[in-house]
Protein backbone atom coordinates (compact mmCIF):
# COMPACT_ATOMS: atom_id res chain seq x y z
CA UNK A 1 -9.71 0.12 23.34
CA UNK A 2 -9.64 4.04 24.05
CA UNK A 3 -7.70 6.22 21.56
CA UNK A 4 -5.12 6.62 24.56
CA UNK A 5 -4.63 3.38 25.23
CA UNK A 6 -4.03 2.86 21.31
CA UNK A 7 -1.42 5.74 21.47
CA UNK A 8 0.10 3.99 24.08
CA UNK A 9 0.76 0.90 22.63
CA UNK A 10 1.72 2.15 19.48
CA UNK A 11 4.43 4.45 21.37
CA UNK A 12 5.66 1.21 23.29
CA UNK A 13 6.02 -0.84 19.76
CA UNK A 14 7.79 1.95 18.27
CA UNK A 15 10.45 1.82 21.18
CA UNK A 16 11.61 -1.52 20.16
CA UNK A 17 11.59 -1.63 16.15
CA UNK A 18 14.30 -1.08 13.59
CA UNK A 19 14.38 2.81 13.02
CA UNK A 20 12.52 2.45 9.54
CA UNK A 21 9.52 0.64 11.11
CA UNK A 22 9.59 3.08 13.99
CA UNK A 23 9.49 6.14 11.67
CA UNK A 24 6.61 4.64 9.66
CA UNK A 25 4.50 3.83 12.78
CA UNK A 26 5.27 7.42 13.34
CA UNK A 27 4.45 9.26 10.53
CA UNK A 28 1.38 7.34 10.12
CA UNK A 29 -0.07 7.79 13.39
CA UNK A 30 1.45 11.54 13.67
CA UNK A 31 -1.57 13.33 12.53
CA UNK A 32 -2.11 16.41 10.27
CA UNK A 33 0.14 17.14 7.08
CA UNK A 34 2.97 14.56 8.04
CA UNK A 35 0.52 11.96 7.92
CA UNK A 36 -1.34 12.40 4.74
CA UNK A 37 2.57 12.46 2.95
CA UNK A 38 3.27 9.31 5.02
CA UNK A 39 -0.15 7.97 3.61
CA UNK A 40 0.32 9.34 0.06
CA UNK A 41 4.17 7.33 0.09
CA UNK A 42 2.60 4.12 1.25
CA UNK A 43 0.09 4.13 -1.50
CA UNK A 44 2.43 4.97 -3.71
CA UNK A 45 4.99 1.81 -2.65
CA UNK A 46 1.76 -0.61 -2.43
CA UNK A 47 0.67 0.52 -5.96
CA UNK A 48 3.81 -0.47 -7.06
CA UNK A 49 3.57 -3.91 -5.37
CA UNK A 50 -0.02 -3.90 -6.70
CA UNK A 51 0.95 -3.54 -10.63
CA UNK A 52 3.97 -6.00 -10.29
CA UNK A 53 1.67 -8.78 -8.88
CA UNK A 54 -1.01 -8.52 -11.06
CA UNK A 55 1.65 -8.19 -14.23
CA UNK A 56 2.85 -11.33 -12.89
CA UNK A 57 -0.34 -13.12 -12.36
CA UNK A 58 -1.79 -11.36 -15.26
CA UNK A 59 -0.59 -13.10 -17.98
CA UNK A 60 -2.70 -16.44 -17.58
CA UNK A 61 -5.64 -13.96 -17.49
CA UNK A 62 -4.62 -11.81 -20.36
CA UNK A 63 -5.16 -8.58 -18.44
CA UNK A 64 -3.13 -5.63 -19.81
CA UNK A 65 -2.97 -1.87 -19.94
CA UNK A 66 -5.66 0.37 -18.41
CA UNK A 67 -7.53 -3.17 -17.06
CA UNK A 68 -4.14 -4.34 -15.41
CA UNK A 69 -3.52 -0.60 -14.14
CA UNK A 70 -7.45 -0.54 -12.43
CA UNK A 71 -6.85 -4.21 -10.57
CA UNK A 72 -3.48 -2.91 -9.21
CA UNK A 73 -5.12 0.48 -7.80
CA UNK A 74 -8.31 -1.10 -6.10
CA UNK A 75 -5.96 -3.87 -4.76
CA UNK A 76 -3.39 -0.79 -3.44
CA UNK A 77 -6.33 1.24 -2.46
CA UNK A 78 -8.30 -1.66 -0.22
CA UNK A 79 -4.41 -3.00 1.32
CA UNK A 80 -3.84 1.07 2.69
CA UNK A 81 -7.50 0.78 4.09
CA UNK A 82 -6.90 -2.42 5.67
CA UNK A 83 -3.10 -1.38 7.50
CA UNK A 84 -4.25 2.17 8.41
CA UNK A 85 -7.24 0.48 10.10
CA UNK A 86 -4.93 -1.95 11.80
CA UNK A 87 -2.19 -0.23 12.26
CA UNK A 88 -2.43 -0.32 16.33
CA UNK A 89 -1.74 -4.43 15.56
CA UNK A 90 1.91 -4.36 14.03
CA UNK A 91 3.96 -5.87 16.44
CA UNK A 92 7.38 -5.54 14.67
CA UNK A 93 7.75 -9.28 14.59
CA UNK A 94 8.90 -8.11 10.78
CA UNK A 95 9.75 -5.20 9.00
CA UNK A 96 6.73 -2.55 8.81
CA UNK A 97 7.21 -2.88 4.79
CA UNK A 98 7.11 -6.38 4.61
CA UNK A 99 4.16 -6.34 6.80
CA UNK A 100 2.17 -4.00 4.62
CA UNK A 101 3.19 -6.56 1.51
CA UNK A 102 1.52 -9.35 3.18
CA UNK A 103 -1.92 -6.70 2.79
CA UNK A 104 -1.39 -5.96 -0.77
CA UNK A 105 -0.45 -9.38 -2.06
CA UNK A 106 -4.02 -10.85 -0.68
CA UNK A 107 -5.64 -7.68 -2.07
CA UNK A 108 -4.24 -8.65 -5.33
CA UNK A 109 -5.02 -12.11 -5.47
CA UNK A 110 -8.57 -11.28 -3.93
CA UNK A 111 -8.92 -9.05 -6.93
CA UNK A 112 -7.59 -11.38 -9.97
CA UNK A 113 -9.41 -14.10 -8.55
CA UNK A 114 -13.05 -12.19 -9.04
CA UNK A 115 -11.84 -10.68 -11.83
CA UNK A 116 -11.67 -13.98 -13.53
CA UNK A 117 -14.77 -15.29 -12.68
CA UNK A 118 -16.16 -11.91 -13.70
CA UNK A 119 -14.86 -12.45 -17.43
CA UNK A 120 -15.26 -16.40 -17.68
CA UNK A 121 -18.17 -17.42 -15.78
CA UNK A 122 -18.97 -20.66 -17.81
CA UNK A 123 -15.25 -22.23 -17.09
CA UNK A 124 -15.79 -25.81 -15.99
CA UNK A 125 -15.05 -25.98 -12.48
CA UNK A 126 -15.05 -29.83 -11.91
CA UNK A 127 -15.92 -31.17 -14.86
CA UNK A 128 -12.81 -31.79 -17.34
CA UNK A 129 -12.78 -32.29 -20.91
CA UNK A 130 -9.97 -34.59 -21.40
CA UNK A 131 -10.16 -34.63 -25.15
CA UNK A 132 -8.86 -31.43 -25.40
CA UNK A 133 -5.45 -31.99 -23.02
CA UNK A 134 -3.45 -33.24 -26.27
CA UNK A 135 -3.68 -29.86 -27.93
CA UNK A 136 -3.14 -27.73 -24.85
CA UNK A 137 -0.21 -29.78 -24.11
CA UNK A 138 1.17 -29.87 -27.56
CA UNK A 139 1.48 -33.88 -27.44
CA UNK A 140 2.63 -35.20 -30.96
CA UNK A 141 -0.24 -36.31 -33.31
CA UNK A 142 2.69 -38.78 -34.61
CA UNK A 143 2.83 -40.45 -31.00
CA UNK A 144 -0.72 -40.45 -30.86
CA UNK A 145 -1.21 -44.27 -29.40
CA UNK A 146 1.75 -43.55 -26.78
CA UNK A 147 -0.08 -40.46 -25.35
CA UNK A 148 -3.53 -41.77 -25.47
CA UNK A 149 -2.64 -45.11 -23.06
CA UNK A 150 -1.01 -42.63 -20.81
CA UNK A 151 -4.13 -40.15 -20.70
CA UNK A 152 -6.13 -43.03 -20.06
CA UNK A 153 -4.03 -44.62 -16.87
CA UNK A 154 -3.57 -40.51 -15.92
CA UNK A 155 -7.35 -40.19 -15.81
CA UNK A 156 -7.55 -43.78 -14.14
CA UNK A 157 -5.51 -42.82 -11.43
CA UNK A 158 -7.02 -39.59 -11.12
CA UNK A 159 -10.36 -40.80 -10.20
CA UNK A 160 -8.84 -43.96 -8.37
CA UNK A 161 -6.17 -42.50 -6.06
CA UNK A 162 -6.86 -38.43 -5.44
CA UNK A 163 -9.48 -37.31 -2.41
CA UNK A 164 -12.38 -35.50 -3.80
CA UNK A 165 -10.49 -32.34 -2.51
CA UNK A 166 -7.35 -33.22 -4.80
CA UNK A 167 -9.04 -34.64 -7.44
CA UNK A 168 -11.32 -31.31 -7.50
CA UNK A 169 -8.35 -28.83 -7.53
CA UNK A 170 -6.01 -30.88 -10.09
CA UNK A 171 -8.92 -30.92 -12.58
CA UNK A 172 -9.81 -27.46 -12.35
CA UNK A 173 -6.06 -25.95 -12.31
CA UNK A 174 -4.64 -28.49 -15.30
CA UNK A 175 -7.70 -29.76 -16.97
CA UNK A 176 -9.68 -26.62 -16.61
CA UNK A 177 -7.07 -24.08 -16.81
CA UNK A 178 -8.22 -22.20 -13.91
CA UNK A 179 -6.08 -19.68 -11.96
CA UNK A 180 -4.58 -20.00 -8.79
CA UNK A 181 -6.15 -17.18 -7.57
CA UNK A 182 -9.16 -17.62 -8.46
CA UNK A 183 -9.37 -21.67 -7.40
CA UNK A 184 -8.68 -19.54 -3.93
CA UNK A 185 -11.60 -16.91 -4.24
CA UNK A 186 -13.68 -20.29 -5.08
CA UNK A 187 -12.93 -22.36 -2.56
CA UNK A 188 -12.48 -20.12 0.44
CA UNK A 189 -9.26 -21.54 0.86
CA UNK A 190 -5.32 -19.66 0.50
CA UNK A 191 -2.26 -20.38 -2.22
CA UNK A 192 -0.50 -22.19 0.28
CA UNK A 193 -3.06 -25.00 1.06
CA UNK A 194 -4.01 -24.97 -2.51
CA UNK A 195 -0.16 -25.88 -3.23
CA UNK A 196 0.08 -28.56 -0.65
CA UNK A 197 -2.78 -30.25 -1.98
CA UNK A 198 -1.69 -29.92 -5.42
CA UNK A 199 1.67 -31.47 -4.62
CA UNK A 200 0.27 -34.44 -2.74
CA UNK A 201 -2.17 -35.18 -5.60
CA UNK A 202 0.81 -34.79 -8.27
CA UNK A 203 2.60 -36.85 -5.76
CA UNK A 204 -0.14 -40.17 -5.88
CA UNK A 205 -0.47 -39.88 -9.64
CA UNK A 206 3.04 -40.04 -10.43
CA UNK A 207 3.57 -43.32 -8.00
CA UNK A 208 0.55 -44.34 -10.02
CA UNK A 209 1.89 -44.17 -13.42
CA UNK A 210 5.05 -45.82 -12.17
CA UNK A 211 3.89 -48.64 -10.54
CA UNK A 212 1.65 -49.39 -14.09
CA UNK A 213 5.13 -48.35 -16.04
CA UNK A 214 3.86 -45.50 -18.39
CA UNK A 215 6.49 -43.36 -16.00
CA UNK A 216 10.37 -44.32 -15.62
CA UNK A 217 10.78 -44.29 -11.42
CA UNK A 218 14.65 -42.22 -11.86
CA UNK A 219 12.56 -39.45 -13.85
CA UNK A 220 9.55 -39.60 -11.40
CA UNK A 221 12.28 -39.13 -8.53
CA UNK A 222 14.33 -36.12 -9.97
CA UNK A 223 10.76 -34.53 -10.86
């Protein structure tokens, strides 16, 4: 496409957005001073995107202070790359702003995901060490025959009724403790699948345990 025929379509979107979307378009595509302040206020909303998200998602990592700061300005810093280069593609189907979230939010989880992998390389990724669930869970030693028949039909069922694909992500997120954001990165896949399979899989075991009684079927429904 020629740089005319981008200016063109950009001036034709503009005609039929809301009035903040249209400005932003504007500004960003105006050229000269106006533009780099246009730029330097997007950053400056994505960055603060960028450090809420990775706050957020943070904590499982333990990521604070100058760490957490660095994710959230390489995450704001690659998202204003990625719309300024694409700019000419906003369609107004939604607000400019929450268009320009969409960017940031898979820059951040792009970045917590390696950034994870980065600082625990040797984290099981299938494998699950099942002796350890009691303590992460904070079962009572008292109860200790009650939990151990259930961890036993729980790992049953596991490798009895789950795909390989669900069996794979429930061990890694709640044996293995992995992120969401980094099970992602690994798999090539996005949050939303990753939360689809992870409530089918939750979905089988539960009907599992109930049908072998370790679950009550009322609390299985309301949960």
């Amino acid at each position: 496409m020629t740089p005319e025929r981008a200016v063109d379509e950009i001036s034709a979107t503009r005609a039929c957005l809301d009035a903040e979307s249209g400005e932003w378009l504007r500004v960003l595509t105006c050229g000269g001073a106006e533009q780099e302040a246009a730029v330097g206020r997007l950053h400056g909303l994505l960055l603060r995107i960028a450090r809420n998200e990775v706050r957020r998602r943070g904590v499982q990592l333990r990521v604070t202070g100058p760490e957490l700061d660095d994710l959230a300005y390489q995450a704001a810093a690659d998202a204003l790359l990625a719309i300024t280069s694409k700019i000419g593609e906003f369609r107004g189907e939604s607000r400019f702003t929450t268009w320009a979230y969409k960017f940031v939010i898979l820059e951040v989880s792009v970045k917590v995901g390696r950034h994870f992998w980065r600082r625990c390389p040797a984290v099981p990724f299938e494998g699950a060490d099942w002796e350890r669930l009691p303590d992460r869970f904070g079962f009572d030693p008292a109860r200790e025959s009650e939990w151990r028949d259930l961890l036993a039909a729980l790992r049953r069922a596991v490798q009895e009724k789950l795909t390989e694909r669900q069996r794979r992500i429930f061990v890694a997120i709640v044996l293995n403790g992995v992120p969401l954001d980094a099970l992602v990165l690994q798999l090539g896949s996005n949050r939303n699948a990753i939360y689809k399979t992870m409530f089918e899989a939750r979905r089988k075991l539960r009907a599992a345990l109930v049908a072998n009684g370790y679950v009550d079927s009322d609390l299985s429904r309301r949960s």
